[in-house]
Protein backbone atom coordinates (compact mmCIF):
# COMPACT_ATOMS: atom_id res chain seq x y z
CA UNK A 1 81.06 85.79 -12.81
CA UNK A 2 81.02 85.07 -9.23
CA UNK A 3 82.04 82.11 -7.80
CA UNK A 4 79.11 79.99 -5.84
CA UNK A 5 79.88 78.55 -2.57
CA UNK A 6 79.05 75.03 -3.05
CA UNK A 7 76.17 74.03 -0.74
CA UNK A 8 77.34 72.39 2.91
CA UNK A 9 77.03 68.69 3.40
CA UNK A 10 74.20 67.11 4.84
CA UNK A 11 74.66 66.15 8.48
CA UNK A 12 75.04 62.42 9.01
CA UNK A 13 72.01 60.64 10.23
CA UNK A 14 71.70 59.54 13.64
CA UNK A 15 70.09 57.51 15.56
CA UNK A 16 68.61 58.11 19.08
CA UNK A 17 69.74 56.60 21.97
CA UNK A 18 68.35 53.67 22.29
CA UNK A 19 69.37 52.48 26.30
CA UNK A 20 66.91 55.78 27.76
CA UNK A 21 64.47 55.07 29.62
CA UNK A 22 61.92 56.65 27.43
CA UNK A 23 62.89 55.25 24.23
CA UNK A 24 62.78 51.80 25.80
CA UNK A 25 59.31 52.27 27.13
CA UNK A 26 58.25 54.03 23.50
CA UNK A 27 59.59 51.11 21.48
CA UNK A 28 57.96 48.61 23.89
CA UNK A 29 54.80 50.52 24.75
CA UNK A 30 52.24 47.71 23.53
CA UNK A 31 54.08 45.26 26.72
CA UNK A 32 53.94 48.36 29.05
CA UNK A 33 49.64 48.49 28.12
CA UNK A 34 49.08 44.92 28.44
CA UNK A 35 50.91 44.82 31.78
CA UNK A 36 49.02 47.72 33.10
CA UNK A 37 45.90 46.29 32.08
CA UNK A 38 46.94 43.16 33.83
CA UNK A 39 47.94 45.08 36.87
CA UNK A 40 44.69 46.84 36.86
CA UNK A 41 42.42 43.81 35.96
CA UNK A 42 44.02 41.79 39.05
CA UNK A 43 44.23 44.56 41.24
CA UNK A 44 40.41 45.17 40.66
CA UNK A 45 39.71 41.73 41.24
CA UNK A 46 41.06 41.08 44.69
CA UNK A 47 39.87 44.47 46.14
CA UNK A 48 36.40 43.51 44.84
CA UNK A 49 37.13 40.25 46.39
CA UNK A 50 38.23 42.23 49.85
CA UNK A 51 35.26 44.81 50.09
CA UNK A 52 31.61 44.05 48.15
CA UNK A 53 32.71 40.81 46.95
CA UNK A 54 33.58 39.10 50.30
CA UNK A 55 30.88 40.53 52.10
CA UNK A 56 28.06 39.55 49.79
CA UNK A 57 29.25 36.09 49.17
CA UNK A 58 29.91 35.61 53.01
CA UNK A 59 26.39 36.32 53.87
CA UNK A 60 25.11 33.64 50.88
CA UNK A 61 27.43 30.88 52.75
CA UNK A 62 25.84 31.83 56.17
CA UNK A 63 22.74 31.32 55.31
CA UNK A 64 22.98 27.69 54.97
CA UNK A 65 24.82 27.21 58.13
CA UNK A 66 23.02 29.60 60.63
CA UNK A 67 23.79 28.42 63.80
CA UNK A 68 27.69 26.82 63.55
CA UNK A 69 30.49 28.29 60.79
CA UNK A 70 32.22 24.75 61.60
CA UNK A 71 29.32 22.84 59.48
CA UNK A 72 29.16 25.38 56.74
CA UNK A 73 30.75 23.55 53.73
CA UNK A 74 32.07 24.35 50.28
CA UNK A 75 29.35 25.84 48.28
CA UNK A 76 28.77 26.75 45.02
CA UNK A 77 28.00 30.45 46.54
CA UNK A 78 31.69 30.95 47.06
CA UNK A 79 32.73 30.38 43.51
CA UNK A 80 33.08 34.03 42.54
CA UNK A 81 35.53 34.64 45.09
CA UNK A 82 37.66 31.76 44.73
CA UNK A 83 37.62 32.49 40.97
CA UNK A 84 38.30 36.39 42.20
CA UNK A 85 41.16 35.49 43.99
CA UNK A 86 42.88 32.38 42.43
CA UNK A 87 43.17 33.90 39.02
CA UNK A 88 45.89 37.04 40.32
CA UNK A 89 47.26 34.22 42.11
CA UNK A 90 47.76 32.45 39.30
CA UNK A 91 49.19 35.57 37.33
CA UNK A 92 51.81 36.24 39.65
CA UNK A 93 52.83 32.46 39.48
CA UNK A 94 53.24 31.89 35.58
CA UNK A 95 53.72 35.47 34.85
CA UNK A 96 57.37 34.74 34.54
CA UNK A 97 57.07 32.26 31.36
CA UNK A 98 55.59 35.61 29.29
CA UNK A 99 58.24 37.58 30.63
CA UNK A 100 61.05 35.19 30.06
CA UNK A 101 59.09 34.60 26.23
CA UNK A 102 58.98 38.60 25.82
CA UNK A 103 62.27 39.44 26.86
CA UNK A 104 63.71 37.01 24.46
CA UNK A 105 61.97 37.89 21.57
CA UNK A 106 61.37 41.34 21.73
CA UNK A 107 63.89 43.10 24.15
CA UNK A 108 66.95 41.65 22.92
CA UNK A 109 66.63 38.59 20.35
CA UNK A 110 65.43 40.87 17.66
CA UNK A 111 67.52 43.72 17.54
CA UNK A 112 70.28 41.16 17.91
CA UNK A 113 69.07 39.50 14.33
CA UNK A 114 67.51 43.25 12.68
CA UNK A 115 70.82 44.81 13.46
CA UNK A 116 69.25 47.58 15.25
CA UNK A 117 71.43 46.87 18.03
CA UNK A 118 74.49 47.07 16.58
CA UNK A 119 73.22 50.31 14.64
CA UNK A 120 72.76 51.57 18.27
CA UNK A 121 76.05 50.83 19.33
CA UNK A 122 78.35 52.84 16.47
CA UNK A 123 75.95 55.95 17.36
CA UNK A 124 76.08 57.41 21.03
CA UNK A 125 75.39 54.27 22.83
CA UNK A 126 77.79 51.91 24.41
CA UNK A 127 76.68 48.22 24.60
CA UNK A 128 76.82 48.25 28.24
CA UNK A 129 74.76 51.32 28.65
CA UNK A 130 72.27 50.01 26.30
CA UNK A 131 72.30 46.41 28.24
CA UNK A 132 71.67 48.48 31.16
CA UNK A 133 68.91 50.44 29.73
CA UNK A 134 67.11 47.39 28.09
CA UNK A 135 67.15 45.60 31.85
CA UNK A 136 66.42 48.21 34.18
CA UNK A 137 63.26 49.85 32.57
CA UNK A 138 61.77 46.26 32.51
CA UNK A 139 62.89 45.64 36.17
CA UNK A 140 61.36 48.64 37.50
CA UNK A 141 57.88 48.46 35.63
CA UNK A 142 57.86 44.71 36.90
CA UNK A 143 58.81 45.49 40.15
CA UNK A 144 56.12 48.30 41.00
CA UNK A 145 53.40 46.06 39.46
CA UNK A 146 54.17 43.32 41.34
CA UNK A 147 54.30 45.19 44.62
CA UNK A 148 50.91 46.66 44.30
CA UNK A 149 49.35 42.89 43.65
CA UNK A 150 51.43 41.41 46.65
CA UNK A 151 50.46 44.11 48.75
CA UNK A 152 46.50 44.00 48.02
CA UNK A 153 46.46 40.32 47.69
CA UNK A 154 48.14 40.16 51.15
CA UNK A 155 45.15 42.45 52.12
CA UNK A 156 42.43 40.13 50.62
CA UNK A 157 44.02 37.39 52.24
CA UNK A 158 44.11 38.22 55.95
CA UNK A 159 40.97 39.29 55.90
CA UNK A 160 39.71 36.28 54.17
CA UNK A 161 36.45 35.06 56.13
CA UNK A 162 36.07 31.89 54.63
CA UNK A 163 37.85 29.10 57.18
CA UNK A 164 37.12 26.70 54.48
CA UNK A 165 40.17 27.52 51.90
CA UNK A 166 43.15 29.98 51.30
CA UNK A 167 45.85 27.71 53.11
CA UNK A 168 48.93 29.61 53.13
CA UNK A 169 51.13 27.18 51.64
CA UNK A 170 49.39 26.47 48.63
CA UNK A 171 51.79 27.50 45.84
CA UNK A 172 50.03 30.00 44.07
CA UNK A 173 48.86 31.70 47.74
CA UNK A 174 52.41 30.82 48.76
CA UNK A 175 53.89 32.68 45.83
CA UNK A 176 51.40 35.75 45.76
CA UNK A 177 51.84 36.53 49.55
CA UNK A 178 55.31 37.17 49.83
CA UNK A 179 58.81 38.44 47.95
CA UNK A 180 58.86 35.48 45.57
CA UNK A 181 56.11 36.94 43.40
CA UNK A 182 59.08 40.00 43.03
CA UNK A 183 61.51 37.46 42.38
CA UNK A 184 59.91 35.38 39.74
CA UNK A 185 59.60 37.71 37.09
CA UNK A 186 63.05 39.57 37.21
CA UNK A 187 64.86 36.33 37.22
CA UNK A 188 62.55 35.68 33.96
CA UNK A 189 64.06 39.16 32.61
CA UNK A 190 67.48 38.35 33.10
CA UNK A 191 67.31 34.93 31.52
CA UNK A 192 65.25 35.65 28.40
CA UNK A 193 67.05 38.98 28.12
CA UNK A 194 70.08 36.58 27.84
CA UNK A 195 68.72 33.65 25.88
CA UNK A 196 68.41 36.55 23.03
CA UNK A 197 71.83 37.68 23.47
CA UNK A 198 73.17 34.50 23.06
CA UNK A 199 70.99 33.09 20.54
CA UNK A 200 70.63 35.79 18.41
CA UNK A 201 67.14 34.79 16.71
CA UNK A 202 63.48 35.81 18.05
CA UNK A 203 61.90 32.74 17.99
CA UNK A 204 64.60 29.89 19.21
CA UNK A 205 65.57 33.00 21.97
CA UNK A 206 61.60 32.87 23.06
CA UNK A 207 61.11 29.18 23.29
CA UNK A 208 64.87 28.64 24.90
CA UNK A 209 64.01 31.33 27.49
CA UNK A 210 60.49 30.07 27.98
CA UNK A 211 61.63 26.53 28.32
CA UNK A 212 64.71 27.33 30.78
CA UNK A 213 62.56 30.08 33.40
CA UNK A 214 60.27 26.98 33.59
CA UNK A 215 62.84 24.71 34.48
CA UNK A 216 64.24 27.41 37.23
CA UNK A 217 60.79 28.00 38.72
CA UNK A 218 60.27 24.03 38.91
CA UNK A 219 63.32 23.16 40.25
CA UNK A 220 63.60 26.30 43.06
CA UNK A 221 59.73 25.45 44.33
CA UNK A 222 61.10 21.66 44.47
CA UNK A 223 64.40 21.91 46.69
CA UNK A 224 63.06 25.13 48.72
CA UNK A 225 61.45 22.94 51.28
CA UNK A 226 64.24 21.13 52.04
CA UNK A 227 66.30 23.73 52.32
CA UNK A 228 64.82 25.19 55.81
CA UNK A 229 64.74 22.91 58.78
CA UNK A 230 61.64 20.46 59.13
CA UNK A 231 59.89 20.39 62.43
CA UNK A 232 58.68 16.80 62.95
CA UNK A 233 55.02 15.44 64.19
CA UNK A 234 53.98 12.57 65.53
CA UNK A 235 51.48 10.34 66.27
CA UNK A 236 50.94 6.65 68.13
CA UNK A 237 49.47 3.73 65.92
CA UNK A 238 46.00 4.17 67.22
CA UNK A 239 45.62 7.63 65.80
CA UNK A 240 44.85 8.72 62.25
CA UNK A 241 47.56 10.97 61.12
CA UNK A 242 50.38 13.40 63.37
CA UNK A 243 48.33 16.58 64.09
CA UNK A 244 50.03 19.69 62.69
CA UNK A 245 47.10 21.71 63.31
CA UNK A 246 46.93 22.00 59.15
CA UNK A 247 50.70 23.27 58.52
CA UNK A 248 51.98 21.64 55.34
CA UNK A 249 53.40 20.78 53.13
CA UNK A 250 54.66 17.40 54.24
CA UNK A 251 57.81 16.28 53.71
CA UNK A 252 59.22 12.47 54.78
CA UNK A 253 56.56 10.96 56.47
CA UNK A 254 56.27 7.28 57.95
CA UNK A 255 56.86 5.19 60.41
CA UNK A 256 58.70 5.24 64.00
CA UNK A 257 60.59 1.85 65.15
CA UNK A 258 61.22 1.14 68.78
CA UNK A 259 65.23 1.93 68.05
CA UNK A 260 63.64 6.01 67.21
CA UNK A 261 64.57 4.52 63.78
CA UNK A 262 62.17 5.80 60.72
CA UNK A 263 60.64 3.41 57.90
CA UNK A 264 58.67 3.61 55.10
CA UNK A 265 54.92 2.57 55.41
CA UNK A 266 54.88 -1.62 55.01
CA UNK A 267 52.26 -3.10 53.51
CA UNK A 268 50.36 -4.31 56.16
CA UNK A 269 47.10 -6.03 54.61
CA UNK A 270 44.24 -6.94 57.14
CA UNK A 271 46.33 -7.81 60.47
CA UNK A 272 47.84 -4.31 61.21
CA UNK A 273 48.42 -4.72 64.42
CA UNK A 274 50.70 -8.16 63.81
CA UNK A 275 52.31 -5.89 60.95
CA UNK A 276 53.22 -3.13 63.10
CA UNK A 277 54.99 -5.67 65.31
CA UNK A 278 56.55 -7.61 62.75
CA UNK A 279 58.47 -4.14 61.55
CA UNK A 280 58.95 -3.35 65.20
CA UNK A 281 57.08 0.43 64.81
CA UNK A 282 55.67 2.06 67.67
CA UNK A 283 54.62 5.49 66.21
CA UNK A 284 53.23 7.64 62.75
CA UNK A 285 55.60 10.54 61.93
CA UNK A 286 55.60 13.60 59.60
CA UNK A 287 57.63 16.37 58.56
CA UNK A 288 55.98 19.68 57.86
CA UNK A 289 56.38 23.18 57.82
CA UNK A 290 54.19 25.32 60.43
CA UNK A 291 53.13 28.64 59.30
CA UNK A 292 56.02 29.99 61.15
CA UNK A 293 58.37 29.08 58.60
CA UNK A 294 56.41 31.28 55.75
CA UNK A 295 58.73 34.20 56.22
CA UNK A 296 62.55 32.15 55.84
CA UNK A 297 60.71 29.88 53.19
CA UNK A 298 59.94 32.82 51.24
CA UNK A 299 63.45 34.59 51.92
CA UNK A 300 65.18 31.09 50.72
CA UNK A 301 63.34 30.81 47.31
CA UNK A 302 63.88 34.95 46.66
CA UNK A 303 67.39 34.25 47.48
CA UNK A 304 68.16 31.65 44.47
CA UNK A 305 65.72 33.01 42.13
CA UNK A 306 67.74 36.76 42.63
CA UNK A 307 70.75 34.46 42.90
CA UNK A 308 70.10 33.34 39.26
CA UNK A 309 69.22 36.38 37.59
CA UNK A 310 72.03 38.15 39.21
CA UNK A 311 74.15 34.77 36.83
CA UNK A 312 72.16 35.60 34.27
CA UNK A 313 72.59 39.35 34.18
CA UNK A 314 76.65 39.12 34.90
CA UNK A 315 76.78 36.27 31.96
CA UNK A 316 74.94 38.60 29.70
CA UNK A 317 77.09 41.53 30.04
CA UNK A 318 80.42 39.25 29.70
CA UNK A 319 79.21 37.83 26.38
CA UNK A 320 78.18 41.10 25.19
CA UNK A 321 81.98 42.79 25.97
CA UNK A 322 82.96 39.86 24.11
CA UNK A 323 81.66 40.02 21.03
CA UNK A 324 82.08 43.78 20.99
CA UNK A 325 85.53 43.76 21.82
């Protein structure tokens, strides 16, 4: 009898890296469709908005209003263009809360609680390199829709020929205009991508992150304005309101004694005029922001949104070399 060589062991199982770029996108393709459909969607709806749709509408809002564009008024005509227009607007505003809810749940809070992370890490993986992966294949896809929507809706709105809306400081124009609409959504990433790191779970990580990029986004729109010099308007008693030729938004506004010294509006009743003089004010004042200061607001607000995912994205990487120590 011959002997039999006994038959080689199976190869261990392994599992594919899990920090490419291509497994990331694979594993999260059905986020990657719905944000090119939103891309495409908004996209569609603000060129339509720049070429056909403007230029159809425009004529329907001349007609009533033939001879003067200053006594054309709002108009029910216009409708499909504001509607064209304010809805992009109002994705790149709020799309942050999604991203912070997606990047909680699904990016890292459940392979944190399957184990699939962890699984990841024993093969060829490092945590950091997979931490990496899971951020920067996000950021990028973000990034490059975004741009694309800034850009066209920056397009749509200098060409906008309706006088009658589109102020520049209105949030959601505000936001979709300039490098805060970039901002927004990768300080989302970095803050649900660490909600799920330190949480752990899907769900609490998607509420926590939800409920904290809301609280950023508040709080950075609220203390932005006050963080670039105010330029000051004002006005004598017999006048209506400081002209600032439409720049907003206002910030302190008032009253002006005869000491240059500023007061809240009194309650003056029927005798203004004896009111004034009883508080001693000679003159209306406002602070305000003139279209000038679009540019260094918007630089301001990027800075502390980047500012705080840049936090967020250092924290996450400490409490991951932590806990894999």
């Amino acid at each position: 009898m011959t002997a039999t060589t006994p038959a080689a062991a199976p190869a261990p199982a392994t599992v594919r890296p899990a920090a490419t770029g291509r497994t990331v996108l694979r594993l999260h393709r059905g986020a990657l469709i719905v944000w090119l459909v939103v891309v495409a969607a908004a996209a569609g709806s603000l060129l339509w908005a720049y070429g056909p749709g403007a230029t159809e509408i425009y004529a329907n809002w001349r007609r009533g209003c033939p001879d003067d564009i200053d006594a054309c008024t709002w108009d029910t005509t216009i409708n499909g263009y504001y509607r064209a227009v304010r809805l992009p607007e109002l994705a790149l505003s709020w799309l942050c809360l999604p991203v912070a809810a997606w990047a909680g749940a699904a990016l890292t809070g459940r392979e944190m609680e399957n184990g699939t992370a962890k699984l990841a890490w024993t093969q060829s993986v490092s945590p950091a390199r997979w931490l990496v992966g899971k951020l920067a294949v996000p950021a990028a896809v973000l990034t490059a829709g975004t741009t694309v929507l800034v850009l066209v809706h920056r397009l749509t709105f200098e060409a906008n020929p309706f006088p009658v809306y589109l102020t520049w400081s209105e949030r959601e124009v505000f936001v979709a205009n300039g490098s805060v609409a970039l901002a927004l959504p990768l300080c989302a990433l970095a803050l649900g991508a660490l909600t799920g790191l330190l949480l752990r779970r899907t769900l609490p990580a998607l509420a926590l992150g939800t409920a904290v990029t809301w609280g950023v986004v508040r709080l950075t729109a609220l203390v932005t304005p006050d963080l670039w010099p105010w330029k000051t308007a004002t006005a004598s008693l017999e006048s209506e309101w400081p002209a600032t030729a439409g720049d907003v938004p206002f910030g302190d506004q008032g009253m002006l004694t005869d000491t240059g010294a500023r007061i809240p509006y009194p309650n003056c009743g029927d005798d203004f005029e004896q009111c004034m003089a009883d508080h001693h004010a000679v003159a209306f004042y406002a602070d305000y922001h003139p279209a000038s200061h679009f540019w260094p607001l918007q630089l301001v607000e990027t800075g502390i949104l980047l500012g705080v995912a840049t936090a967020a994205v250092a924290t996450a990487f400490w409490l991951l070399r932590r806990r894999t120590a």
